[in-house]
C-alpha atoms as a PDB file:
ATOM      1  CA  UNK A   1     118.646  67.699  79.535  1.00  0.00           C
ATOM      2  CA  UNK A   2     115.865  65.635  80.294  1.00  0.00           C
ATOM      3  CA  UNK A   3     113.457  68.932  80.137  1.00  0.00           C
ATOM      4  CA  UNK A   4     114.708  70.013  76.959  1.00  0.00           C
ATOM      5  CA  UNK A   5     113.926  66.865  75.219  1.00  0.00           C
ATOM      6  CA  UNK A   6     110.239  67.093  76.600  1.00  0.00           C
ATOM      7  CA  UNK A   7     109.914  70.403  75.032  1.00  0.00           C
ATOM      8  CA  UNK A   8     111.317  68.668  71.631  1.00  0.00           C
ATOM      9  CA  UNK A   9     108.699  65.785  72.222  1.00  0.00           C
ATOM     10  CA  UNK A  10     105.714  68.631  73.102  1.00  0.00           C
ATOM     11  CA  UNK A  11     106.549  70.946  69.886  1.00  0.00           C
ATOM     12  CA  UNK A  12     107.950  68.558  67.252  1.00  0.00           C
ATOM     13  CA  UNK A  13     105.922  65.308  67.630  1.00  0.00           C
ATOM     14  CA  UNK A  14     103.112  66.402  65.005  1.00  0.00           C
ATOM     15  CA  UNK A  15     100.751  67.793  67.590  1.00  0.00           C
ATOM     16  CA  UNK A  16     101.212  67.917  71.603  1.00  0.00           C
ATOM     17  CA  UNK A  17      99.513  65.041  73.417  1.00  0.00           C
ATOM     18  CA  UNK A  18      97.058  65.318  75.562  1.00  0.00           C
ATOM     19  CA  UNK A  19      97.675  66.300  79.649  1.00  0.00           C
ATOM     20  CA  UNK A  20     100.504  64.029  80.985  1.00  0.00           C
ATOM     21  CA  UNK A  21     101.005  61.783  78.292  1.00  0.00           C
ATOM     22  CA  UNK A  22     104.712  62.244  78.144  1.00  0.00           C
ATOM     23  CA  UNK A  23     105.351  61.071  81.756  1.00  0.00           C
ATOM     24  CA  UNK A  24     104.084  58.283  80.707  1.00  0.00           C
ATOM     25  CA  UNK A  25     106.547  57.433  78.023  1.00  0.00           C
ATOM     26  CA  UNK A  26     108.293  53.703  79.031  1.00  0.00           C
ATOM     27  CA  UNK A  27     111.107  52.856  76.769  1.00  0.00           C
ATOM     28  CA  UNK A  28     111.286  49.595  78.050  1.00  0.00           C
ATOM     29  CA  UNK A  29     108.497  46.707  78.956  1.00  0.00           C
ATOM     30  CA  UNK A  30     107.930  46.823  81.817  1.00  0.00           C
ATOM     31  CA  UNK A  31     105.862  43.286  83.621  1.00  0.00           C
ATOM     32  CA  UNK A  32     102.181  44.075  82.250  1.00  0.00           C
ATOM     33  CA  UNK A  33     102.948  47.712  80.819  1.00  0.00           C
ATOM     34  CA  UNK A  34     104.546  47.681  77.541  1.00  0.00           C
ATOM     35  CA  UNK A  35     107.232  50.329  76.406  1.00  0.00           C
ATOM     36  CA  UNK A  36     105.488  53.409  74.186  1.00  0.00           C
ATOM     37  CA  UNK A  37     108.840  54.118  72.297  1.00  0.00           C
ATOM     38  CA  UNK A  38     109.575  52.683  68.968  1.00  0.00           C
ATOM     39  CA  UNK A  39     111.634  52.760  65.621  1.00  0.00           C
ATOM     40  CA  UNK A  40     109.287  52.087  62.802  1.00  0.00           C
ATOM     41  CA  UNK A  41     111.087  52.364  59.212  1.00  0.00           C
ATOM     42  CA  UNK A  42     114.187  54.196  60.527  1.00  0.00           C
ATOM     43  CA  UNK A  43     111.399  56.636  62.444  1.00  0.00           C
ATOM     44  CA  UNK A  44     111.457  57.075  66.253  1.00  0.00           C
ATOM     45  CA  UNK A  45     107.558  57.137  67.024  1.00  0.00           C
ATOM     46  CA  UNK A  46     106.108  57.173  70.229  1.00  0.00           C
ATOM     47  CA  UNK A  47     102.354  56.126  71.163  1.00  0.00           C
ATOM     48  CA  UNK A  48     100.013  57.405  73.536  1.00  0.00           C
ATOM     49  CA  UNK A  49      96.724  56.419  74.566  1.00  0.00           C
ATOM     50  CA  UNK A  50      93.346  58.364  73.832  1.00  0.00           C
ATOM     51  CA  UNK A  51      91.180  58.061  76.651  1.00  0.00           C
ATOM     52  CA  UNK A  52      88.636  60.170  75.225  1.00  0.00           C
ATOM     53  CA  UNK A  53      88.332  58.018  72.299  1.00  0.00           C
ATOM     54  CA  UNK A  54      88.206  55.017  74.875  1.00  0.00           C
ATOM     55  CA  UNK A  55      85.024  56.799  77.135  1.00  0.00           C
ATOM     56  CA  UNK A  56      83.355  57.423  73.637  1.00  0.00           C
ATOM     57  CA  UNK A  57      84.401  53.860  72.374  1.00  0.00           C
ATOM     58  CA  UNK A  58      85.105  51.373  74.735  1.00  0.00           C
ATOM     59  CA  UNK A  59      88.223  50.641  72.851  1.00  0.00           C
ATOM     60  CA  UNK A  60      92.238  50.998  73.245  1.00  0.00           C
ATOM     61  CA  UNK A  61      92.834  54.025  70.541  1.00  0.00           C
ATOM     62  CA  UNK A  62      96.692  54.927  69.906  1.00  0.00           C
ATOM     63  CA  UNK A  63      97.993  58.057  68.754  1.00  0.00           C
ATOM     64  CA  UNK A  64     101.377  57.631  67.098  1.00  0.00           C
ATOM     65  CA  UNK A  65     103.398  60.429  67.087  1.00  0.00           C
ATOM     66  CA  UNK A  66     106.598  60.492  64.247  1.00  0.00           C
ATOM     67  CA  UNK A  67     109.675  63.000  65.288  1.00  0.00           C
ATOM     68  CA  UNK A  68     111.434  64.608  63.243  1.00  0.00           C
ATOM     69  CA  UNK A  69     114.697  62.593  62.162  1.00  0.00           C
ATOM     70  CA  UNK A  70     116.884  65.218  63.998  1.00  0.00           C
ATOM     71  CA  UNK A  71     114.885  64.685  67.483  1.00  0.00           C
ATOM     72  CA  UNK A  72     114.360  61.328  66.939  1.00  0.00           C
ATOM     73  CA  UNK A  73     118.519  60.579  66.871  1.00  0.00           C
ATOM     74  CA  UNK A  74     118.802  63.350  70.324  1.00  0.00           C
ATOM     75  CA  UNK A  75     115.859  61.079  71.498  1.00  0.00           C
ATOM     76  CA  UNK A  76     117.965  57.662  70.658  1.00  0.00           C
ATOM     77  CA  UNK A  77     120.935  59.415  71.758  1.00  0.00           C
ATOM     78  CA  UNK A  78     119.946  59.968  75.167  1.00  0.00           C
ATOM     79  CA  UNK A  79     118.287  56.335  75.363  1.00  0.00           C
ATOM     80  CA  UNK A  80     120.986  54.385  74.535  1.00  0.00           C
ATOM     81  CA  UNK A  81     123.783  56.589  75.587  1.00  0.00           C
ATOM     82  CA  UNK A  82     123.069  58.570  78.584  1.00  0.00           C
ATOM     83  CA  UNK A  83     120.105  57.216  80.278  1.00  0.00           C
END
């Protein structure tokens, strides 16, 4: 289950991140890293960090990512339910 919704993440998240982004992904806050996966105006979004835009930079740069409302409630789903 858990590789199908990576697929939905890498194909329906409005552009695949960059390298290993996804196993990355912390739905909870963990001591000093803080979780990546939130609802923002009935949205599931998840954010991942540009390190490219950092080397160029020198600054934290976030990519949010909206699903789809469909993926978003599998997403939830498996959050709240199974995991």
């Amino acid at each position: 289950l858990l590789e199908y919704l990576i697929v939905l993440l890498l194909f329906t998240g409005r552009g695949p991140p960059r390298g290993p982004d996804l196993l990355y992904l912390r739905y909870y806050n963990t001591g000093p890293v803080e979780r990546s996966i939130f609802i923002h105006e009935g949205s599931l979004v998840y954010l991942t960090r540009s390190y490219k835009a950092k080397r160029l930079t020198n600054r934290e740069f976030y990519v949010a990512r909206f699903l789809p409302p469909v993926v978003g409630e599998i997403l939830y789903l498996y959050l709240t339910a199974i995991r």
